[in-house]
C-alpha atoms as a PDB file:
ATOM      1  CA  UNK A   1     -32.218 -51.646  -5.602  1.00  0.00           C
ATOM      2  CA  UNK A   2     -30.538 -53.409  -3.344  1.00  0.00           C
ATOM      3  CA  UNK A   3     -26.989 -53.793  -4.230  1.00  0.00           C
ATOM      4  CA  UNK A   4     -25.422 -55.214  -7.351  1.00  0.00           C
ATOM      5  CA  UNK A   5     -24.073 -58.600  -8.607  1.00  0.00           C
ATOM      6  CA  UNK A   6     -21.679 -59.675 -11.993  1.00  0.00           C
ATOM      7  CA  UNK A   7     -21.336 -63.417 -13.432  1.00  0.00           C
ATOM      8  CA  UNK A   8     -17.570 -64.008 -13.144  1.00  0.00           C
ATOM      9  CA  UNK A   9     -16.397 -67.028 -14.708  1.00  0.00           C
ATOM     10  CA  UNK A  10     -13.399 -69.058 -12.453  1.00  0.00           C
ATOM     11  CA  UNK A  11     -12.320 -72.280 -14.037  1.00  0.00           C
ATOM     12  CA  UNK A  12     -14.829 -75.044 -13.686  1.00  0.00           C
ATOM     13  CA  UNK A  13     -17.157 -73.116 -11.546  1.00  0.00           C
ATOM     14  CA  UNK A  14     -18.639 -69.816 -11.634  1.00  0.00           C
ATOM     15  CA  UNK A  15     -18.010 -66.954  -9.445  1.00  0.00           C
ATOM     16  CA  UNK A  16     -20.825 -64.184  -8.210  1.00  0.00           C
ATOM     17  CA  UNK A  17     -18.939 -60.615  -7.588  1.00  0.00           C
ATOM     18  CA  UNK A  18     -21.155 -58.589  -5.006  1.00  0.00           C
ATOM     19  CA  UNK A  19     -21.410 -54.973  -4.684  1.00  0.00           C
ATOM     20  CA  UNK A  20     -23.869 -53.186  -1.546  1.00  0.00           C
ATOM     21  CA  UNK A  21     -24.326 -50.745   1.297  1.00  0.00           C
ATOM     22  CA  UNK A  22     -25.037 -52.854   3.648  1.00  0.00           C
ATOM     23  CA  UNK A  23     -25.015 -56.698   4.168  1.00  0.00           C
ATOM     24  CA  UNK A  24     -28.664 -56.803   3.442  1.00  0.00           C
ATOM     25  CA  UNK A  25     -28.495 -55.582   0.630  1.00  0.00           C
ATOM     26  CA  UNK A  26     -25.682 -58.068   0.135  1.00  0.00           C
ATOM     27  CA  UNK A  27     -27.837 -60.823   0.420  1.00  0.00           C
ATOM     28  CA  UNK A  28     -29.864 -59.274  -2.169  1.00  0.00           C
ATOM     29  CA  UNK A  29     -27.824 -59.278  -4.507  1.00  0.00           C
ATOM     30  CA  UNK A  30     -26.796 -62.451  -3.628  1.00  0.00           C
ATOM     31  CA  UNK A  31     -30.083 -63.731  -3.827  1.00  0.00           C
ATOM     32  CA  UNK A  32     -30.781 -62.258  -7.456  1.00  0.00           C
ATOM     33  CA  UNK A  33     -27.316 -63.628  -8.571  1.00  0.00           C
ATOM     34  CA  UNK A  34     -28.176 -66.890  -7.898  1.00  0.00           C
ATOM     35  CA  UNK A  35     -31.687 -67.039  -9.430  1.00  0.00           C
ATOM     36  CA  UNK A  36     -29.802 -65.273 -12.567  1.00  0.00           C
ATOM     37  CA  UNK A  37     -28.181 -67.958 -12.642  1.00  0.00           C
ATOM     38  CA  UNK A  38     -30.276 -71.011 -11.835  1.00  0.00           C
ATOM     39  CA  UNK A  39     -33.179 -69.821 -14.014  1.00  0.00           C
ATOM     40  CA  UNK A  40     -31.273 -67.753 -16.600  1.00  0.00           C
ATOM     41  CA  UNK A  41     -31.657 -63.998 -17.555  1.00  0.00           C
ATOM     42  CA  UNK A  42     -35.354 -64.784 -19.009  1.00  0.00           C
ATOM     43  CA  UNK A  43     -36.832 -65.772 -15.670  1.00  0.00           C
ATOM     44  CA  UNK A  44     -37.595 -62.377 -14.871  1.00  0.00           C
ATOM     45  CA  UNK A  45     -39.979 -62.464 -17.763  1.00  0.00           C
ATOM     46  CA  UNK A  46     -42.503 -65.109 -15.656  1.00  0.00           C
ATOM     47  CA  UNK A  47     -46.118 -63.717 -15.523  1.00  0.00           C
ATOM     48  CA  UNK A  48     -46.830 -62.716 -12.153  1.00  0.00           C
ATOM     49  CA  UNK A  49     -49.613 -65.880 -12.040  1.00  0.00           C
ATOM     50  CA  UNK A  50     -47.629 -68.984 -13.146  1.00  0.00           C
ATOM     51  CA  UNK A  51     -45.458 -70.814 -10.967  1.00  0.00           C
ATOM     52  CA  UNK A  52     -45.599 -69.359  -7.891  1.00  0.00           C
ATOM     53  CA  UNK A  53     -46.809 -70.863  -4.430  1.00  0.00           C
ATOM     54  CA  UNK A  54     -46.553 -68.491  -1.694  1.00  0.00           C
ATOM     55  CA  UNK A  55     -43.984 -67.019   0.406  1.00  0.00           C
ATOM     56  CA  UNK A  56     -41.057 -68.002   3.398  1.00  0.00           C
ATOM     57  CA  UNK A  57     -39.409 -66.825   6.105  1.00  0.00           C
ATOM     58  CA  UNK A  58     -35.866 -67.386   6.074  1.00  0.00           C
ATOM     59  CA  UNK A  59     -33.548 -67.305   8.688  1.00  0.00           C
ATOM     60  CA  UNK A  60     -29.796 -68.132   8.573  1.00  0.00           C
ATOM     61  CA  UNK A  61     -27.522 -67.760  11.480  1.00  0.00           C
ATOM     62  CA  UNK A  62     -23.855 -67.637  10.920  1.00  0.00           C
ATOM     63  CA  UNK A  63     -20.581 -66.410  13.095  1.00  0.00           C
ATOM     64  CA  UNK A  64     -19.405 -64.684  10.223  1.00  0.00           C
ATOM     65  CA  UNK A  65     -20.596 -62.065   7.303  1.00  0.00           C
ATOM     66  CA  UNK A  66     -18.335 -64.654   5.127  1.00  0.00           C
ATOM     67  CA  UNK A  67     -19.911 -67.778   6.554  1.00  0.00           C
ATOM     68  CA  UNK A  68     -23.784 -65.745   6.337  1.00  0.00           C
ATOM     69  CA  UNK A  69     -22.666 -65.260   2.404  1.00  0.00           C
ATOM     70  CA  UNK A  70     -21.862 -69.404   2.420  1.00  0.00           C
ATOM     71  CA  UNK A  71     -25.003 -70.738   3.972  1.00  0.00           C
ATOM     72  CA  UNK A  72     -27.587 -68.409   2.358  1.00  0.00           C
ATOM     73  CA  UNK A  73     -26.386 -69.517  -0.747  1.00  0.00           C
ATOM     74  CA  UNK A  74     -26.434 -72.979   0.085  1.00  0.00           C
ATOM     75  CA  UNK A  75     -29.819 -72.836   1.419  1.00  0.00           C
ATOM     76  CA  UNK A  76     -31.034 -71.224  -1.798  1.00  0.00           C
ATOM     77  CA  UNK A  77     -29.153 -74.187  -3.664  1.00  0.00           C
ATOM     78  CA  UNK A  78     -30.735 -76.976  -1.181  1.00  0.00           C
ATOM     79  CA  UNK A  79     -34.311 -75.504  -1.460  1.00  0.00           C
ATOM     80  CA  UNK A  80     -34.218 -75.556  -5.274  1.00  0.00           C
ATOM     81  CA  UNK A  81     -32.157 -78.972  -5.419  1.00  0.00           C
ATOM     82  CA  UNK A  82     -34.599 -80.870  -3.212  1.00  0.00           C
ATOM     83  CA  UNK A  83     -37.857 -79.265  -2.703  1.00  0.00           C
ATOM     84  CA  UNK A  84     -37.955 -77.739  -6.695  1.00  0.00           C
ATOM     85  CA  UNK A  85     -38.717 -74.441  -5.283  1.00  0.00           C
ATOM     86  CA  UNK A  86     -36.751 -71.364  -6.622  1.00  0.00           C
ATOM     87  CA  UNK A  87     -36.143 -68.652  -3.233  1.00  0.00           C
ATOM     88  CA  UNK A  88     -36.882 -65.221  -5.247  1.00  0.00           C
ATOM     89  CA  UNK A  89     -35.958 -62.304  -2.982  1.00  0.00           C
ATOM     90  CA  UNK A  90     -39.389 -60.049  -2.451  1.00  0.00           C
ATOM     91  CA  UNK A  91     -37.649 -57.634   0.058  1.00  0.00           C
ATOM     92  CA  UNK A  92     -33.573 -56.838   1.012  1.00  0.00           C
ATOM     93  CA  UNK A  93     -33.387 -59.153   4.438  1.00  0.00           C
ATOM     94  CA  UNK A  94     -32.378 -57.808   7.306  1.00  0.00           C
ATOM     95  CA  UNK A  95     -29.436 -58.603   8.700  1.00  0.00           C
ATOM     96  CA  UNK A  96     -28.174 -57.864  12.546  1.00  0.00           C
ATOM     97  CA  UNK A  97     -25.146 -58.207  14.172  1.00  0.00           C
ATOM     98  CA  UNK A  98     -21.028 -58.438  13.546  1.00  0.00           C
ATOM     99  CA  UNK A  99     -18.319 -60.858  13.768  1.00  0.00           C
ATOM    100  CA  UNK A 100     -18.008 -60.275  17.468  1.00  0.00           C
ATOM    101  CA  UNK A 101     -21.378 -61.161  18.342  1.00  0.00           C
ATOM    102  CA  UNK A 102     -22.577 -63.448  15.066  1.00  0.00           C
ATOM    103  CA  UNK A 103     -24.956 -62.861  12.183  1.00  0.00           C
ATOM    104  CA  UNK A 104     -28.337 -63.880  11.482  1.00  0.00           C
ATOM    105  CA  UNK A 105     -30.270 -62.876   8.655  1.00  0.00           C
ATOM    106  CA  UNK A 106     -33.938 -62.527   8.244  1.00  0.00           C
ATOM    107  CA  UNK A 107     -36.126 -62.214   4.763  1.00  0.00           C
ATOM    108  CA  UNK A 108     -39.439 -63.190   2.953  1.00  0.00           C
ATOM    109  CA  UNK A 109     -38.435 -64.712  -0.069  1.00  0.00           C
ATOM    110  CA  UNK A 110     -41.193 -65.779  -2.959  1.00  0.00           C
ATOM    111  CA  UNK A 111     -41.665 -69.599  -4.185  1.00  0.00           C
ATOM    112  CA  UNK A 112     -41.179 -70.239  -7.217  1.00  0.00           C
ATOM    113  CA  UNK A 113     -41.820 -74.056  -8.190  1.00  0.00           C
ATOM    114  CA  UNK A 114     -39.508 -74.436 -10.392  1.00  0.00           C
ATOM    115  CA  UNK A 115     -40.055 -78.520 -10.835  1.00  0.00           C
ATOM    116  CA  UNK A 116     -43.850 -78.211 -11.505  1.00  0.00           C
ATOM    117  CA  UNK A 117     -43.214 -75.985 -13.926  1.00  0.00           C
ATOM    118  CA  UNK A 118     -40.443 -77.240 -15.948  1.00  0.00           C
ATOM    119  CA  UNK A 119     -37.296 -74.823 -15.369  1.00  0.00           C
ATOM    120  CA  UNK A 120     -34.431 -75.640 -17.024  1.00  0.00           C
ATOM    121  CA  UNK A 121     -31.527 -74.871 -14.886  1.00  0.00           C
ATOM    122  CA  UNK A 122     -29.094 -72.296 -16.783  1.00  0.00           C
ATOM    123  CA  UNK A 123     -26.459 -73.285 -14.105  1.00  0.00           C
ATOM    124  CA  UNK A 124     -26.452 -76.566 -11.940  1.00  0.00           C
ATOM    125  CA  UNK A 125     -25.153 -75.515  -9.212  1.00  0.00           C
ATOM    126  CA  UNK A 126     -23.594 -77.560  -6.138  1.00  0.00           C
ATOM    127  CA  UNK A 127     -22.988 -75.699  -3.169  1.00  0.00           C
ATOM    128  CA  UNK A 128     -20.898 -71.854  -2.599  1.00  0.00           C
ATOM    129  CA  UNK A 129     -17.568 -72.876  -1.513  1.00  0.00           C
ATOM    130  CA  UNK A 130     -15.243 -70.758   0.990  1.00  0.00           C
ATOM    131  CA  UNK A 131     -12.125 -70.836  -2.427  1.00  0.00           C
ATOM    132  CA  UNK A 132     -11.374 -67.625  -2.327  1.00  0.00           C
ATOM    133  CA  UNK A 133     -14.456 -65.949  -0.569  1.00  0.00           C
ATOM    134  CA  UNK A 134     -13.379 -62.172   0.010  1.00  0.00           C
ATOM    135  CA  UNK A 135     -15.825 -59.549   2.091  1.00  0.00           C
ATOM    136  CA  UNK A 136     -14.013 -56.335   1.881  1.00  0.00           C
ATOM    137  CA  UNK A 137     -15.803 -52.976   3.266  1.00  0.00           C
ATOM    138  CA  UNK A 138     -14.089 -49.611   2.241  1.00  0.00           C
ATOM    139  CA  UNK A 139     -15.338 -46.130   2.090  1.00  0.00           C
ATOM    140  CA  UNK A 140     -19.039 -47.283   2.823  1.00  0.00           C
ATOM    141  CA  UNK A 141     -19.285 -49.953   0.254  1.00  0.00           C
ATOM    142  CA  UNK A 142     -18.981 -54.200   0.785  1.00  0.00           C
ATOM    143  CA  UNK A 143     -17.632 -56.287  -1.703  1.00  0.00           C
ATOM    144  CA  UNK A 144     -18.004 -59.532  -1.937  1.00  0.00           C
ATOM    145  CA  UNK A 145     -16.409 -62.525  -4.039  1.00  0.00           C
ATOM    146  CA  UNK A 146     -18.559 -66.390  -3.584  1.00  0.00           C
ATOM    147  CA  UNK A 147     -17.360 -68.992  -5.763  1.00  0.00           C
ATOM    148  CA  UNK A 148     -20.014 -71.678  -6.548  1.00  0.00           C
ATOM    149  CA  UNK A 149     -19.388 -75.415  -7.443  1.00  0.00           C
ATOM    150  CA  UNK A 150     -21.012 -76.117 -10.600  1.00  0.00           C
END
């Protein structure tokens, strides 16, 4: 399934709380969090026809599995905020390295064009923020706390 992800509320903003395997499947869950809540829980209702353009390649370097969390999320924010284009995830990415050597993270994401056809954002969100960011691994399992500005 590709790991797990609950709405947390945290003051003004809202908080995603992450639950995988591995750190692909982190960004998976990531990546389903944040269309949750961008397009609300009725996106996933879209026929299969409408809306969508195609597929990308992302690929996000980052020193750490904290810092990978940070700027996946804010490229998912940035594509959506200027280009109108929703990143679905099509596939769990696949992520190399550690925090010796750096991240980078690879995946195929769908395009959904959000702006063409008339999304309403559930959430507008800003940008994930390192306030109180947590990746914690025990007995097998990440977790993951990413606050995002709203």
């Amino acid at each position: 399934m590709g790991g797990s992800f609950r709405i947390v509320g945290h003051t003004a903003d809202v908080a995603l709380s992450l639950t995988a395997s591995t750190e692909g499947e982190l960004l998976h869950a990531l990546s389903r969090g944040l269309v949750r809540l961008i397009a609300g829980p009725g996106f996933s209702k879209v026929p299969a026809s409408k809306g969508w353009t195609g597929f990308a390649q992302a690929r996000v370097p980052a020193e750490t599995l904290e810092e990978l969390l940070v700027r996946w999320a804010n490229e998912t924010i940035c594509a959506f905020d200027t280009d109108g284009f929703l990143w679905v995830p099509r596939e769990i990415p696949e992520v190399t390295g550690s925090d010796r050597s750096g991240w980078v993270a690879h995946g195929w994401l769908a395009l959904y064009n959000a702006r063409e056809q008339g999304l309403v954002q559930a959430h507008d969100l800003k940008a994930a923020t390192w306030h109180g960011l947590s990746v914690t691994r025990r007995n097998g399992i990440l977790r993951a706390r990413l606050v995002l500005d709203t």
